[in-house]
N, C-alpha and C. Protein backbone atom coordinates (compact mmCIF):
# COMPACT_ATOMS: atom_id res chain seq x y z
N UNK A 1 113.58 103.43 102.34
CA UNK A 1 113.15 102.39 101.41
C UNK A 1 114.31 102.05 100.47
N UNK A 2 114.84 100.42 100.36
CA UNK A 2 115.44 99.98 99.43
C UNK A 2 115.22 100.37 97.96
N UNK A 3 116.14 100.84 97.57
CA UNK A 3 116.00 100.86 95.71
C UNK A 3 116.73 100.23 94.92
N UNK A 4 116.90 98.76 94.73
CA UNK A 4 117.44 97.95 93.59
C UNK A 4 116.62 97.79 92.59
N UNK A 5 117.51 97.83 91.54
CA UNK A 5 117.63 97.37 89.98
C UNK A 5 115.98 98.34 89.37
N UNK A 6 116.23 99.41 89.94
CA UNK A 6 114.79 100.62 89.47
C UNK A 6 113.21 100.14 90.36
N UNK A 7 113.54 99.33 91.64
CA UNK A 7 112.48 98.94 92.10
C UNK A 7 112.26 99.48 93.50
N UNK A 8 111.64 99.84 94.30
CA UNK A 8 111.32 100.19 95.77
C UNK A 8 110.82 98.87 96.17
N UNK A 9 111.54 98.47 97.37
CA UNK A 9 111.62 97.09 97.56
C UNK A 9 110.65 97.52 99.05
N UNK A 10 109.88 96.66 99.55
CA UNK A 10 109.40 96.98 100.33
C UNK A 10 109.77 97.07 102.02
N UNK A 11 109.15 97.63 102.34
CA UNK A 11 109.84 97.63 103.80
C UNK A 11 110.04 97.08 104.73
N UNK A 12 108.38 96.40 105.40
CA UNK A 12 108.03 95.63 106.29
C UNK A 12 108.37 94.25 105.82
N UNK A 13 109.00 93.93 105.03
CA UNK A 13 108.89 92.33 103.99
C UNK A 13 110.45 91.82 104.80
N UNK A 14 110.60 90.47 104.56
CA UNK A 14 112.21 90.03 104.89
C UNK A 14 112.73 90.10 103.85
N UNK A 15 114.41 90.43 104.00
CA UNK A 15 114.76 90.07 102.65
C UNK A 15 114.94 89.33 101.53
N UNK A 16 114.29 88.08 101.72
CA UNK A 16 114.26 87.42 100.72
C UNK A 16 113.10 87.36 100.27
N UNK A 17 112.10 87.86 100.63
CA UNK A 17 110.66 87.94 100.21
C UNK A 17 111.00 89.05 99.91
N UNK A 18 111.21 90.41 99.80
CA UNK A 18 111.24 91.73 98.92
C UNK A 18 112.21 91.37 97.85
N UNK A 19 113.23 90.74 97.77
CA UNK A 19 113.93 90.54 96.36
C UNK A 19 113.25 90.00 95.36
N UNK A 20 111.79 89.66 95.67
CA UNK A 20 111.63 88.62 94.78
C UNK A 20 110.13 89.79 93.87
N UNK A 21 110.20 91.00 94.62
CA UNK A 21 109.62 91.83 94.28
C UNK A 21 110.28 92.28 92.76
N UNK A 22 111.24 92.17 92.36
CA UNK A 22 112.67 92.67 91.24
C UNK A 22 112.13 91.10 90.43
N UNK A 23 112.01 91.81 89.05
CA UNK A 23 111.32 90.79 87.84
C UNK A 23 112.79 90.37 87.32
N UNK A 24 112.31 88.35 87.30
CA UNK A 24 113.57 87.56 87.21
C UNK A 24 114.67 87.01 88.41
N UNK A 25 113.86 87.71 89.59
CA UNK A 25 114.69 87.16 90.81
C UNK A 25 113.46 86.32 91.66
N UNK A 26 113.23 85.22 92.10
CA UNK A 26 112.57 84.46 92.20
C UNK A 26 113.04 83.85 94.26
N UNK A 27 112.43 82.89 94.70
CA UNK A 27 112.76 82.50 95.90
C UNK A 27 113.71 81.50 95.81
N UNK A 28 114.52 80.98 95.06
CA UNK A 28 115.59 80.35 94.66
C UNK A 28 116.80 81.71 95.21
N UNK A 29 116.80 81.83 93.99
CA UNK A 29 117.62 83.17 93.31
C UNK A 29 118.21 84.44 94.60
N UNK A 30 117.06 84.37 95.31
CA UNK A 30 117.10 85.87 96.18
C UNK A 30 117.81 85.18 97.39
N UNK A 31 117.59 83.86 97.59
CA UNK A 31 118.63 83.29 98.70
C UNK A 31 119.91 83.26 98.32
N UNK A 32 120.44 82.75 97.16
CA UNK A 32 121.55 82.43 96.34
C UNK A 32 122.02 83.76 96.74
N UNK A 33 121.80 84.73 96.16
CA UNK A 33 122.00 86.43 96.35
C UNK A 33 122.38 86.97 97.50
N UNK A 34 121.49 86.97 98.20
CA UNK A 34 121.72 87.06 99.85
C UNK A 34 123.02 86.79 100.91
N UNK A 35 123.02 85.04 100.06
CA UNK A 35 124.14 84.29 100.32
C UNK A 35 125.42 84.85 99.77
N UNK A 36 125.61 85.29 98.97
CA UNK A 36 126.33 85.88 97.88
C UNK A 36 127.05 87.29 98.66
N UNK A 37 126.26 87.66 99.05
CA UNK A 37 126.51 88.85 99.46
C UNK A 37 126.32 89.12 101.53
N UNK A 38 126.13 88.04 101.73
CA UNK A 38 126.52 87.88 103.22
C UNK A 38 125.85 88.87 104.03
N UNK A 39 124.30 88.65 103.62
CA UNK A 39 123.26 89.22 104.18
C UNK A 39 122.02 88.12 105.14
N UNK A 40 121.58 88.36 106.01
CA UNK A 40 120.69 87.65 106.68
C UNK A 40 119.39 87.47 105.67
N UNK A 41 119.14 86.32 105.44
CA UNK A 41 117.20 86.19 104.60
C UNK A 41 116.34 86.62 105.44
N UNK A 42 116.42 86.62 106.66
CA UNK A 42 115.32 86.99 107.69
C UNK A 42 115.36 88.48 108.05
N UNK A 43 116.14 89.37 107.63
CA UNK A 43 116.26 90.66 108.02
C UNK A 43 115.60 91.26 107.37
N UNK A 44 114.67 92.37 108.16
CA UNK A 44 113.61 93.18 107.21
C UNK A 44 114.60 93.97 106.51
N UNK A 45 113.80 94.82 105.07
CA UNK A 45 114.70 95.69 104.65
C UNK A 45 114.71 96.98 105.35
N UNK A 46 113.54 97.19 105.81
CA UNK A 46 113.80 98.36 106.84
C UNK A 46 115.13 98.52 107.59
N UNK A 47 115.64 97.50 108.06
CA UNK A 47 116.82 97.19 109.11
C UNK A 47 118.15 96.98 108.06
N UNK A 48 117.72 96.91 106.79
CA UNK A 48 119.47 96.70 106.09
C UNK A 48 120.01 97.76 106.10
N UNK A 49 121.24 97.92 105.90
CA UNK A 49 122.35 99.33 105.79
C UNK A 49 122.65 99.39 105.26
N UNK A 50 122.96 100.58 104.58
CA UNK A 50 123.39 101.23 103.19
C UNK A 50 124.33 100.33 102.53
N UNK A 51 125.45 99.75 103.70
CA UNK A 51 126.06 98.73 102.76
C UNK A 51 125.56 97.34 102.50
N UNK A 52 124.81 96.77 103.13
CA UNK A 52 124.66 95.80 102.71
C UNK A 52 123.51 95.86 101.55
N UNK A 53 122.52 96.81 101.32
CA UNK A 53 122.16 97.20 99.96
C UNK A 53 123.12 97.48 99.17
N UNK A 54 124.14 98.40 99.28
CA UNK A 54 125.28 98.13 97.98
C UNK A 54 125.91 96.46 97.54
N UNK A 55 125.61 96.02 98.94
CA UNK A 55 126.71 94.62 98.38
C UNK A 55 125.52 93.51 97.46
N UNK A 56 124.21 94.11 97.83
CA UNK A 56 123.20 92.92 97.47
C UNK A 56 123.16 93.87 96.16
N UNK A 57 122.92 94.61 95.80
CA UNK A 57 123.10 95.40 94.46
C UNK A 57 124.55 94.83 93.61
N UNK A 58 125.20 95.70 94.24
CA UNK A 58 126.56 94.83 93.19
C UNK A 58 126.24 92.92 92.54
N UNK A 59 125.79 92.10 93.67
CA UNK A 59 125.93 90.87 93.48
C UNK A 59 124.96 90.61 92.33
N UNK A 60 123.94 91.01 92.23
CA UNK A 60 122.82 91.26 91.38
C UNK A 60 123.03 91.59 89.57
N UNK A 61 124.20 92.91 89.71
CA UNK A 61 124.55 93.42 88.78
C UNK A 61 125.46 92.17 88.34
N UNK A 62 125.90 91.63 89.34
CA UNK A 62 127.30 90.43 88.65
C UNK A 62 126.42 89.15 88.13
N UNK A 63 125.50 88.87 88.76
CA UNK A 63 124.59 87.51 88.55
C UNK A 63 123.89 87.43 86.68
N UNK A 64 123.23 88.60 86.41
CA UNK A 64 122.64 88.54 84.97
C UNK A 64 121.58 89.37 85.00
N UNK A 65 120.67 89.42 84.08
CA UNK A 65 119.97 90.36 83.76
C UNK A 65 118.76 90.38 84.94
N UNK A 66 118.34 91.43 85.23
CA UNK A 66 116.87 91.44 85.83
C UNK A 66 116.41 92.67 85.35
N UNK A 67 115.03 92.68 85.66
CA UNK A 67 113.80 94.11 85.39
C UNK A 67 113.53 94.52 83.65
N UNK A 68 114.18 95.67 83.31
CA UNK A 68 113.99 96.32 82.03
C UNK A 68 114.77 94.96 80.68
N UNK A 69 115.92 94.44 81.15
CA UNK A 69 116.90 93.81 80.02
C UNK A 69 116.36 93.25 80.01
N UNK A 70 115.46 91.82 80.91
CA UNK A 70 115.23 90.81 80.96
C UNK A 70 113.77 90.79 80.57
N UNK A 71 112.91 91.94 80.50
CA UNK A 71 111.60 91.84 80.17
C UNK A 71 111.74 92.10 78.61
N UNK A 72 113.06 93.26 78.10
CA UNK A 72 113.50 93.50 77.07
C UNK A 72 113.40 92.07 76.01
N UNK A 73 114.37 91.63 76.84
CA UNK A 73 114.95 90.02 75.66
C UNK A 73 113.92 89.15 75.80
N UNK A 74 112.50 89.20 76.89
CA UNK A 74 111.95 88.18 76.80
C UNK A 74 110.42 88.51 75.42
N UNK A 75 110.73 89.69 75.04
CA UNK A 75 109.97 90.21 74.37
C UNK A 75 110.55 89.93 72.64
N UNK A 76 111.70 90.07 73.10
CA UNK A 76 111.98 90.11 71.71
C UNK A 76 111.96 88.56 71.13
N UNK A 77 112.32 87.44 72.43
CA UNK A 77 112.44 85.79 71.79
C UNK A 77 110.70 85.39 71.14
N UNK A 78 109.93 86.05 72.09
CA UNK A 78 108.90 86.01 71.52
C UNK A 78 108.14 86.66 69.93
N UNK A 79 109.04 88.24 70.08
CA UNK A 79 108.85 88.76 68.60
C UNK A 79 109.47 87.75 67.54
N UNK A 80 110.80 87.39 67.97
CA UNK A 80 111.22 86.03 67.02
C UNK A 80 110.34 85.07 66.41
N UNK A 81 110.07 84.83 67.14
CA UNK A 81 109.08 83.43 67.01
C UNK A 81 107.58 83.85 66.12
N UNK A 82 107.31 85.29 66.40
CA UNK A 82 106.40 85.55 65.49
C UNK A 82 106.47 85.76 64.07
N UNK A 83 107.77 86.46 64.26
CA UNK A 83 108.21 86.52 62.61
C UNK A 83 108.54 85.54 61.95
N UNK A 84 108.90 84.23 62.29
CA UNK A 84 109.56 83.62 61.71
C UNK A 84 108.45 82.38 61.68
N UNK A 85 106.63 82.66 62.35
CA UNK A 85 105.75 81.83 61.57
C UNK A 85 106.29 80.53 62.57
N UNK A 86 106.87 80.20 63.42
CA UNK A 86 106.06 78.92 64.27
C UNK A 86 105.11 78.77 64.51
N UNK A 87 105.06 77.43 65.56
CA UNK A 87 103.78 77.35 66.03
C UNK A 87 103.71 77.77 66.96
N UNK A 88 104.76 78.10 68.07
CA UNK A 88 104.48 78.32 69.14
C UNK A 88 103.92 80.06 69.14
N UNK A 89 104.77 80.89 67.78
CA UNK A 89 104.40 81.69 67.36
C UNK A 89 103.28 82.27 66.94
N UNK A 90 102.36 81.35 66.59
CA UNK A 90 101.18 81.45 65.39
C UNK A 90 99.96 81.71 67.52
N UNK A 91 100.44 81.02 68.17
CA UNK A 91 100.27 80.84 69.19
C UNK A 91 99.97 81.95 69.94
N UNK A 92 101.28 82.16 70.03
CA UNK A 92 101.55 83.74 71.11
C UNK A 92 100.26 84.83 70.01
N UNK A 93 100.77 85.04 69.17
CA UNK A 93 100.00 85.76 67.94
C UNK A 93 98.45 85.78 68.77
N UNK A 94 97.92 84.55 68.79
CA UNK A 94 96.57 84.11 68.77
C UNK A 94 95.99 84.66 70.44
N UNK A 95 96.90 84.28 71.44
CA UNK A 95 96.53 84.62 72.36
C UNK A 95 96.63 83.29 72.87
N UNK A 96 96.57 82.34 72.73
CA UNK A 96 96.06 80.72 72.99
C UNK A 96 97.57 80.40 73.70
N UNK A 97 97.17 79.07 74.97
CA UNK A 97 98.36 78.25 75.65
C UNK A 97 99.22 77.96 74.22
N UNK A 98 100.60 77.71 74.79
CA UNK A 98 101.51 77.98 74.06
C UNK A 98 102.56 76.58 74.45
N UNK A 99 102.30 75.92 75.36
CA UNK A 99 102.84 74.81 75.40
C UNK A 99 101.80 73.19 75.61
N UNK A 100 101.47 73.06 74.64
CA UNK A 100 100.25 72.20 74.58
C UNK A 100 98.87 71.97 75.17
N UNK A 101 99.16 72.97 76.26
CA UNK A 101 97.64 72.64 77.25
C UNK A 101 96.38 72.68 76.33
N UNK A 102 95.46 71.86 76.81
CA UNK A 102 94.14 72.25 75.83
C UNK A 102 92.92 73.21 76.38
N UNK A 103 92.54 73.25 75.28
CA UNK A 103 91.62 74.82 75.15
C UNK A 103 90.03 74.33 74.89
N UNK A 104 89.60 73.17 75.62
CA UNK A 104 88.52 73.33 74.73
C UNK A 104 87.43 73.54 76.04
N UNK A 105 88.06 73.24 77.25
CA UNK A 105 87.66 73.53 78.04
C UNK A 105 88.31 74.85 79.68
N UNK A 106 89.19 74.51 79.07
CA UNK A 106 90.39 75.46 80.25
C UNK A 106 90.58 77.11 79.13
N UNK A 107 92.32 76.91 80.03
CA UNK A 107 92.73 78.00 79.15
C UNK A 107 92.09 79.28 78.99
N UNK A 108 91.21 79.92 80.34
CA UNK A 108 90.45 81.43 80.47
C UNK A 108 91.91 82.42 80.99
N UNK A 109 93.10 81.70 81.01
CA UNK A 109 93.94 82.97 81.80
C UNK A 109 94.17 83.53 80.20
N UNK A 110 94.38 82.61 79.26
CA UNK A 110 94.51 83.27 78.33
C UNK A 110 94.11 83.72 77.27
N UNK A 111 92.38 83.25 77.63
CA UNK A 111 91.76 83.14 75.92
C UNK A 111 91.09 84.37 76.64
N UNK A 112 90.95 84.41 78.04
CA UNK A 112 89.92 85.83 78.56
C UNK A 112 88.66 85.62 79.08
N UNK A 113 87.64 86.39 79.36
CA UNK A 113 86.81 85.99 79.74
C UNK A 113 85.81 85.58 78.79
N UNK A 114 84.83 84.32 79.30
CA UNK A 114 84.05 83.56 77.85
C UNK A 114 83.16 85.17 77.44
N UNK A 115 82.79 84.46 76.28
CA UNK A 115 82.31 85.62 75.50
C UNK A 115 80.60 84.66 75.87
N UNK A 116 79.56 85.75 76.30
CA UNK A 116 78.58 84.68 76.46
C UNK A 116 77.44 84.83 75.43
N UNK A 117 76.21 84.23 75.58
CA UNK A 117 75.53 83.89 74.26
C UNK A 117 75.30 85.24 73.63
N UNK A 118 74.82 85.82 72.69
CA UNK A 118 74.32 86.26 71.73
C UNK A 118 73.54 87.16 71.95
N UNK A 119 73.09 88.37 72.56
CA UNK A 119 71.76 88.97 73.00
C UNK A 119 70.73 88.97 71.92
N UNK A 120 71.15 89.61 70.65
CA UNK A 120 70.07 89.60 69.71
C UNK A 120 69.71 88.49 68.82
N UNK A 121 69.94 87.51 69.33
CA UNK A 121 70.52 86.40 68.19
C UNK A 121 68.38 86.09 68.49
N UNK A 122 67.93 86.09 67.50
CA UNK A 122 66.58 85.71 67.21
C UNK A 122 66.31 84.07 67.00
N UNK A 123 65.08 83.66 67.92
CA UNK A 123 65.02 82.00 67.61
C UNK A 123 64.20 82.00 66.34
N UNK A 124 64.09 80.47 66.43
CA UNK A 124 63.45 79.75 65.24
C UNK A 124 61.85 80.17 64.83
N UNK A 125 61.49 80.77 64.58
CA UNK A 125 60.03 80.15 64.47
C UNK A 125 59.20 79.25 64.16
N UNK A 126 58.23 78.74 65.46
CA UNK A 126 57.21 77.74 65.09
C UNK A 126 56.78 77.88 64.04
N UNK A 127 56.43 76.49 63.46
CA UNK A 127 55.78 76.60 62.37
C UNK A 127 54.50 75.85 62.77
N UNK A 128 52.93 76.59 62.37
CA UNK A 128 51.76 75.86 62.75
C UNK A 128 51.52 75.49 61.75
């Protein structure tokens, strides 16, 4: 089993579909890479060789951040934004879409699941 950038890449997968297993490397990206490093996209990883995992590793390390750094910094642009009281901030904070979508009907990936009526909530009483 492949091990880039702290990940077990899978086996039976091609290689450009297991790179994309590694957070921040995408189906763009993992071809670019591939290419980069003068590896077949269609080759399972089962079938790569020690070197051509070193060379797709090295290229990776040269390209920019992926996995821990990149989940790192994407945490912190967001802590930014909280401290410093935006909206997009006040946002993230809240739980709520964060780039205009509306909420009055959508928006369950992020508001959660509806909260539903009331169990004890007591009705009106008739009045005779």
């Amino acid at each position: 089993m492949a091990r880039i950038a702290g990940v077990d890449l899978p086996r039976n997968k091609q290689a450009r579909i297991g790179l994309t297993y590694i957070y921040g490397i995408g189906n763009p990206r993992a071809l670019r890479i591939l290419g980069a490093a003068n590896v077949d996209p269609f080759i399972k990883i089962q079938d790569l060789g020690e070197d051509e995992v070193n060379r797709i590793r090295q290229v990776i390390e040269e390209e920019g951040q992926v996995e821990g750094d990149l989940r790192k910094d994407v945490s912190m642009h967001i802590k930014r934004l909280i401290d410093i009281q935006s909206y997009r901030g006040l946002r993230h904070r809240r739980g709520l879409p964060t780039r205009g979508q509306r909420t009055h009907t959508n928006a369950r990936t992020r508001k959660g699941p509806r909260k539903g009526t009331i169990a004890g909530k007591k009705k009106a009483t008739a009045k005779t």
